[in-house]
C-alpha atoms as a PDB file:
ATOM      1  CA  UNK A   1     -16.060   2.746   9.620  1.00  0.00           C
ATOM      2  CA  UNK A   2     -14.586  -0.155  10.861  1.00  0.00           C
ATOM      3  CA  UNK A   3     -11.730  -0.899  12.861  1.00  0.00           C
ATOM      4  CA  UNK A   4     -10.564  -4.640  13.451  1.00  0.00           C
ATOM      5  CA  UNK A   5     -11.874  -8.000  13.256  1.00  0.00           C
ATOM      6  CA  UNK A   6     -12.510  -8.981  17.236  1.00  0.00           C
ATOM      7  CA  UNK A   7     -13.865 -12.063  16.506  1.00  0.00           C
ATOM      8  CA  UNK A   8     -14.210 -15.358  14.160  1.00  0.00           C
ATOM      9  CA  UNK A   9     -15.340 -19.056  14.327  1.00  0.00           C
ATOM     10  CA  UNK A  10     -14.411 -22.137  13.352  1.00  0.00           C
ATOM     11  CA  UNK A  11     -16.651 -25.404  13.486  1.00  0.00           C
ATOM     12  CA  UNK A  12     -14.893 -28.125  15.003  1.00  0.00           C
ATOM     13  CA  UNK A  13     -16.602 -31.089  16.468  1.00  0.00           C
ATOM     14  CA  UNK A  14     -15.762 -31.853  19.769  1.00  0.00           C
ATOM     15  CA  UNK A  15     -14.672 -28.858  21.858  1.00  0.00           C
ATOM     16  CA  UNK A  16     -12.441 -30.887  24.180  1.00  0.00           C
ATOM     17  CA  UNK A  17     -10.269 -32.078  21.662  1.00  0.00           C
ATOM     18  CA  UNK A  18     -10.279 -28.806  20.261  1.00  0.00           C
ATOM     19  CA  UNK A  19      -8.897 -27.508  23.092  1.00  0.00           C
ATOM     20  CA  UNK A  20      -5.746 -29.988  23.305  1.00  0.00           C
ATOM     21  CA  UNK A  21      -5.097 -29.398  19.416  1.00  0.00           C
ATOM     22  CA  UNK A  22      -5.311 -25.320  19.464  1.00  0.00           C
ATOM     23  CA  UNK A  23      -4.163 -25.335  22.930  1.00  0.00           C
ATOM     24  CA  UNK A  24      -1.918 -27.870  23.602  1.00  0.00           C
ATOM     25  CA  UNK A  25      -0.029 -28.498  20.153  1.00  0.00           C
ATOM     26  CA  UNK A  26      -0.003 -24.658  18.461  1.00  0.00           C
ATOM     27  CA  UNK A  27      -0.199 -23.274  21.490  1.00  0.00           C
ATOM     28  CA  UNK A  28      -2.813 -20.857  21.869  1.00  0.00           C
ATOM     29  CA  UNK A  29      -4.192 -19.646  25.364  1.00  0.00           C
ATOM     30  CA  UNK A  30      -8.081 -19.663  26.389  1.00  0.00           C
ATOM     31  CA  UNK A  31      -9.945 -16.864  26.248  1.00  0.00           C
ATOM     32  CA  UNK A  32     -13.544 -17.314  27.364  1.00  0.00           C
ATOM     33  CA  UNK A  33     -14.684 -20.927  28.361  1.00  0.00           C
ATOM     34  CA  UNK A  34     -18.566 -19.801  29.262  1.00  0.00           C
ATOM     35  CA  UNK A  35     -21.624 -22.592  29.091  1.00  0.00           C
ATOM     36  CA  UNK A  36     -24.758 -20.684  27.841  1.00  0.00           C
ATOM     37  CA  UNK A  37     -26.915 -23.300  27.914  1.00  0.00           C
ATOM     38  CA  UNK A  38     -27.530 -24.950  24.598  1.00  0.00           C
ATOM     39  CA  UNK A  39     -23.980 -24.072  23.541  1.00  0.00           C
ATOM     40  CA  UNK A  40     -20.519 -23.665  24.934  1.00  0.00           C
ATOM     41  CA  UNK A  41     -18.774 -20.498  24.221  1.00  0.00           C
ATOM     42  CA  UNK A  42     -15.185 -21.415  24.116  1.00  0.00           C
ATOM     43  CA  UNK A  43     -12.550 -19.242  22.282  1.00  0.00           C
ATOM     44  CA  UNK A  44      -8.752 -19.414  21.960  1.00  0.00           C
ATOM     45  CA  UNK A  45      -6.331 -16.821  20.802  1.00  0.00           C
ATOM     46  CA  UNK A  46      -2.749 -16.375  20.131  1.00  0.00           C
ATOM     47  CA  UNK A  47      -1.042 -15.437  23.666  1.00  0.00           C
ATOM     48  CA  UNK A  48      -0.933 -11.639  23.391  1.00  0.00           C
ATOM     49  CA  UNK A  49      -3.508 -11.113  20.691  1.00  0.00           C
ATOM     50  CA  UNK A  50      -7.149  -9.818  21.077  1.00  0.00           C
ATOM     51  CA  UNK A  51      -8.565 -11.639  18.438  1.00  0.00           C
ATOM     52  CA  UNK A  52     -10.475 -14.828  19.459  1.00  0.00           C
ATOM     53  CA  UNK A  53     -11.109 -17.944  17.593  1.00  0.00           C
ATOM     54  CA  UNK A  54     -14.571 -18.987  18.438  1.00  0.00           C
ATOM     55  CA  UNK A  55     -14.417 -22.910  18.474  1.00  0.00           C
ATOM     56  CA  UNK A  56     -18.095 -23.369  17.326  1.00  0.00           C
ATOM     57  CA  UNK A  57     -19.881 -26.971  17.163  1.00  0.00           C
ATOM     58  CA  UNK A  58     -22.287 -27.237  15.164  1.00  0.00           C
ATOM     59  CA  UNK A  59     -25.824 -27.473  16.796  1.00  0.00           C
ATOM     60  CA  UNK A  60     -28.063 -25.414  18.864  1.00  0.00           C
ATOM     61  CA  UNK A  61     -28.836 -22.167  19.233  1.00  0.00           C
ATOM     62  CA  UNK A  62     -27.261 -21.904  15.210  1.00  0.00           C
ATOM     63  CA  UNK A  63     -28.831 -25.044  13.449  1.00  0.00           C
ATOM     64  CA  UNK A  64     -31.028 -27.707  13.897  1.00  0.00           C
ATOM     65  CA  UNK A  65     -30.121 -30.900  14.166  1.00  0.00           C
ATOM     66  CA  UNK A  66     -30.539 -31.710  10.373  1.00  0.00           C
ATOM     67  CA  UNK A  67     -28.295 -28.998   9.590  1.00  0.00           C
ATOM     68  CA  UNK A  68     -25.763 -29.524  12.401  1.00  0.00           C
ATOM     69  CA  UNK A  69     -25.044 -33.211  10.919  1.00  0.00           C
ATOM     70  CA  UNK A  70     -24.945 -31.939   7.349  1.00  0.00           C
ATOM     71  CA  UNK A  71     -21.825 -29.098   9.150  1.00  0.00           C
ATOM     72  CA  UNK A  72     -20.624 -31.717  10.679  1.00  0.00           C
ATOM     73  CA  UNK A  73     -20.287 -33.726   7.577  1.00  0.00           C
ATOM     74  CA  UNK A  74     -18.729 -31.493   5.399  1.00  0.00           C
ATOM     75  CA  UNK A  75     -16.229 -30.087   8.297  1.00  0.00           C
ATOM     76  CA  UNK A  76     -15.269 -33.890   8.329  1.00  0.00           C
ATOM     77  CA  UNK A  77     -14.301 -33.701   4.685  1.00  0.00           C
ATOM     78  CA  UNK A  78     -12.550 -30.427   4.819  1.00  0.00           C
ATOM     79  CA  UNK A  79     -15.046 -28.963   3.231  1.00  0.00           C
ATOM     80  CA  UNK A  80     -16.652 -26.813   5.923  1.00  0.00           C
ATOM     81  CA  UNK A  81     -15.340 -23.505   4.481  1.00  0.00           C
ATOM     82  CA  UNK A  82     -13.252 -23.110   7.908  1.00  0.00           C
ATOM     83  CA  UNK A  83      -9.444 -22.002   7.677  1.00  0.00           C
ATOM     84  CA  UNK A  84      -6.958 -20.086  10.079  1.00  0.00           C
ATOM     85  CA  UNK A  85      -3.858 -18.667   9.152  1.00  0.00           C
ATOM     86  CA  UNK A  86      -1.114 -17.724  12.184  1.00  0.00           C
ATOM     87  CA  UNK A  87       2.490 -16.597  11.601  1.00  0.00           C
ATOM     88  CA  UNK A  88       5.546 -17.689  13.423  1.00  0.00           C
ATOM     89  CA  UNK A  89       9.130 -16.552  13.390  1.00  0.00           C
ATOM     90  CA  UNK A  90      10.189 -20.060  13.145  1.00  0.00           C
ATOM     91  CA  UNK A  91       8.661 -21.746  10.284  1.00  0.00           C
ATOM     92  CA  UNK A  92      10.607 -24.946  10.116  1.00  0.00           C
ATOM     93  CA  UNK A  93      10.762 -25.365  14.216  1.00  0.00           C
ATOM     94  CA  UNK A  94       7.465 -25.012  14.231  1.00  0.00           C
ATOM     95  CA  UNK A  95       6.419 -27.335  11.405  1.00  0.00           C
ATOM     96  CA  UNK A  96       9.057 -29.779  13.259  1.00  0.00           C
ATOM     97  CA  UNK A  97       6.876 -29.558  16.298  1.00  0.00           C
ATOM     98  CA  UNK A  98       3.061 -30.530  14.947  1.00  0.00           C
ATOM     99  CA  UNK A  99       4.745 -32.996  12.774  1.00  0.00           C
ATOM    100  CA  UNK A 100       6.360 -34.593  16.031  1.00  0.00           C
ATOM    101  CA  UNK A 101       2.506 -34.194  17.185  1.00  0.00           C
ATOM    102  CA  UNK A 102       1.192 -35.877  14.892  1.00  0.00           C
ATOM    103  CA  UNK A 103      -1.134 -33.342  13.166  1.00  0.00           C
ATOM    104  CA  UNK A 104      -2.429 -34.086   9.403  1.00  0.00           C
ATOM    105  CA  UNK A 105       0.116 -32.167   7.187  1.00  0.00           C
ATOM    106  CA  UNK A 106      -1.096 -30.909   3.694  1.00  0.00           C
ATOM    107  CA  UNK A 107       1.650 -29.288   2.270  1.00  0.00           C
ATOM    108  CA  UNK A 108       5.511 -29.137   4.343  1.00  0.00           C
ATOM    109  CA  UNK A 109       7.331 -25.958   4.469  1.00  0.00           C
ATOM    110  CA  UNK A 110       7.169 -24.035   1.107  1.00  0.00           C
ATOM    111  CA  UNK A 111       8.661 -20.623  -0.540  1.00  0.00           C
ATOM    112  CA  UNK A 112       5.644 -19.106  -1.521  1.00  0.00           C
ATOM    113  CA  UNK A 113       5.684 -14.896  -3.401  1.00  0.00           C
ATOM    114  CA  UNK A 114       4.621 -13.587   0.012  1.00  0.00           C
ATOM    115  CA  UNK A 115       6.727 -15.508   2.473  1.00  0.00           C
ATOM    116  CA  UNK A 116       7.039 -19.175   3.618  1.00  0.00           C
ATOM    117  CA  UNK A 117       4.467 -21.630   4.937  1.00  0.00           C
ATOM    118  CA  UNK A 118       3.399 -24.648   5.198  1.00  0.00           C
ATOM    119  CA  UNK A 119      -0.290 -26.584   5.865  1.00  0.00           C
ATOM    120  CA  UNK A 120      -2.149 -28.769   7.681  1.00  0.00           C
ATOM    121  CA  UNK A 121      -5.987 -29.912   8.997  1.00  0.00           C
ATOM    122  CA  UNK A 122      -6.969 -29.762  12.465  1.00  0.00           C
ATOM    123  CA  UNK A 123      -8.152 -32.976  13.624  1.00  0.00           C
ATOM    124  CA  UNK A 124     -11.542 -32.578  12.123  1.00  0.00           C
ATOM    125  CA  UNK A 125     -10.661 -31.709   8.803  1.00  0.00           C
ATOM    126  CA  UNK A 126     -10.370 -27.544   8.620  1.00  0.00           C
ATOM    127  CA  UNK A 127      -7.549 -26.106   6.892  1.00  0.00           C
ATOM    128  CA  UNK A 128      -4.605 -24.141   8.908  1.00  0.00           C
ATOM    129  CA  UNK A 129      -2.127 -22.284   7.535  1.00  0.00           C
ATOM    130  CA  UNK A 130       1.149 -21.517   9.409  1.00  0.00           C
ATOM    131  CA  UNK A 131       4.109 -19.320   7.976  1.00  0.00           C
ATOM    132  CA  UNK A 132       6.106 -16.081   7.821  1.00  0.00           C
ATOM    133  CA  UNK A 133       5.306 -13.318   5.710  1.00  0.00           C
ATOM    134  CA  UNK A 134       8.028 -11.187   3.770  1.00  0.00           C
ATOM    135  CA  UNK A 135       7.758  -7.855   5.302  1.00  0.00           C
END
């Protein structure tokens, strides 16, 4: 049987940048920044949590190069199939902050049935996510 998801990816296309928009603007912490040769395994996760995001480019040892540009195309149009959700006590303070930053919003701060969010795209197109869930 299983017990928990450990573990889940996200394409994103340059890893460095990926680390200032998951790190530096929402705020995640590192968990493994490891170079294994034709790829570099770099995950974040929410400070406290054991799930990682794996922040996956596109290429080698997974796809050819063919098939890494194709992923890398449709990531650009926010149609790579990637999306994260996170919750926060603080909807609207937290919306207020990647606005401030910046970030692509998709939809603001919203009543929804099951709580309230709001969305936006990382900075190479995936979908994120963020809001409180009625308990």
């Amino acid at each position: 049987m299983l017990q928990r998801n450990n573990l889940s990816s996200i394409f994103v296309l340059d890893q460095d940048q990926a680390l200032d928009f998951y790190v530096g603007v929402l705020g995640l912490e590192v968990s493994a920044d490891l170079d294994f040769g034709p790829m570099r395994w770099l995950t974040v996760r929410v400070p406290g949590d054991a799930k990682e995001i794996l922040l996956e480019r596109p290429g080698p040892p997974a796809h050819d190069e063919a098939t890494a540009e194709q992923v890398r195309a449709l990531v650009t149009k926010g149609a790579g199939g990637g999306w994260l959700a996170f919750t926060t006590d603080d909807v609207d303070g937290f919306f207020a902050r990647v606005e401030a930053a910046g970030v692509d919003v998709t939809q603001e701060p919203t009543d929804q049935p099951y709580g309230r969010d709001f969305g936006i795209r990382d900075p190479f197109g995936n979908h994120l996510r963020i809001g409180s869930l009625h308990a």
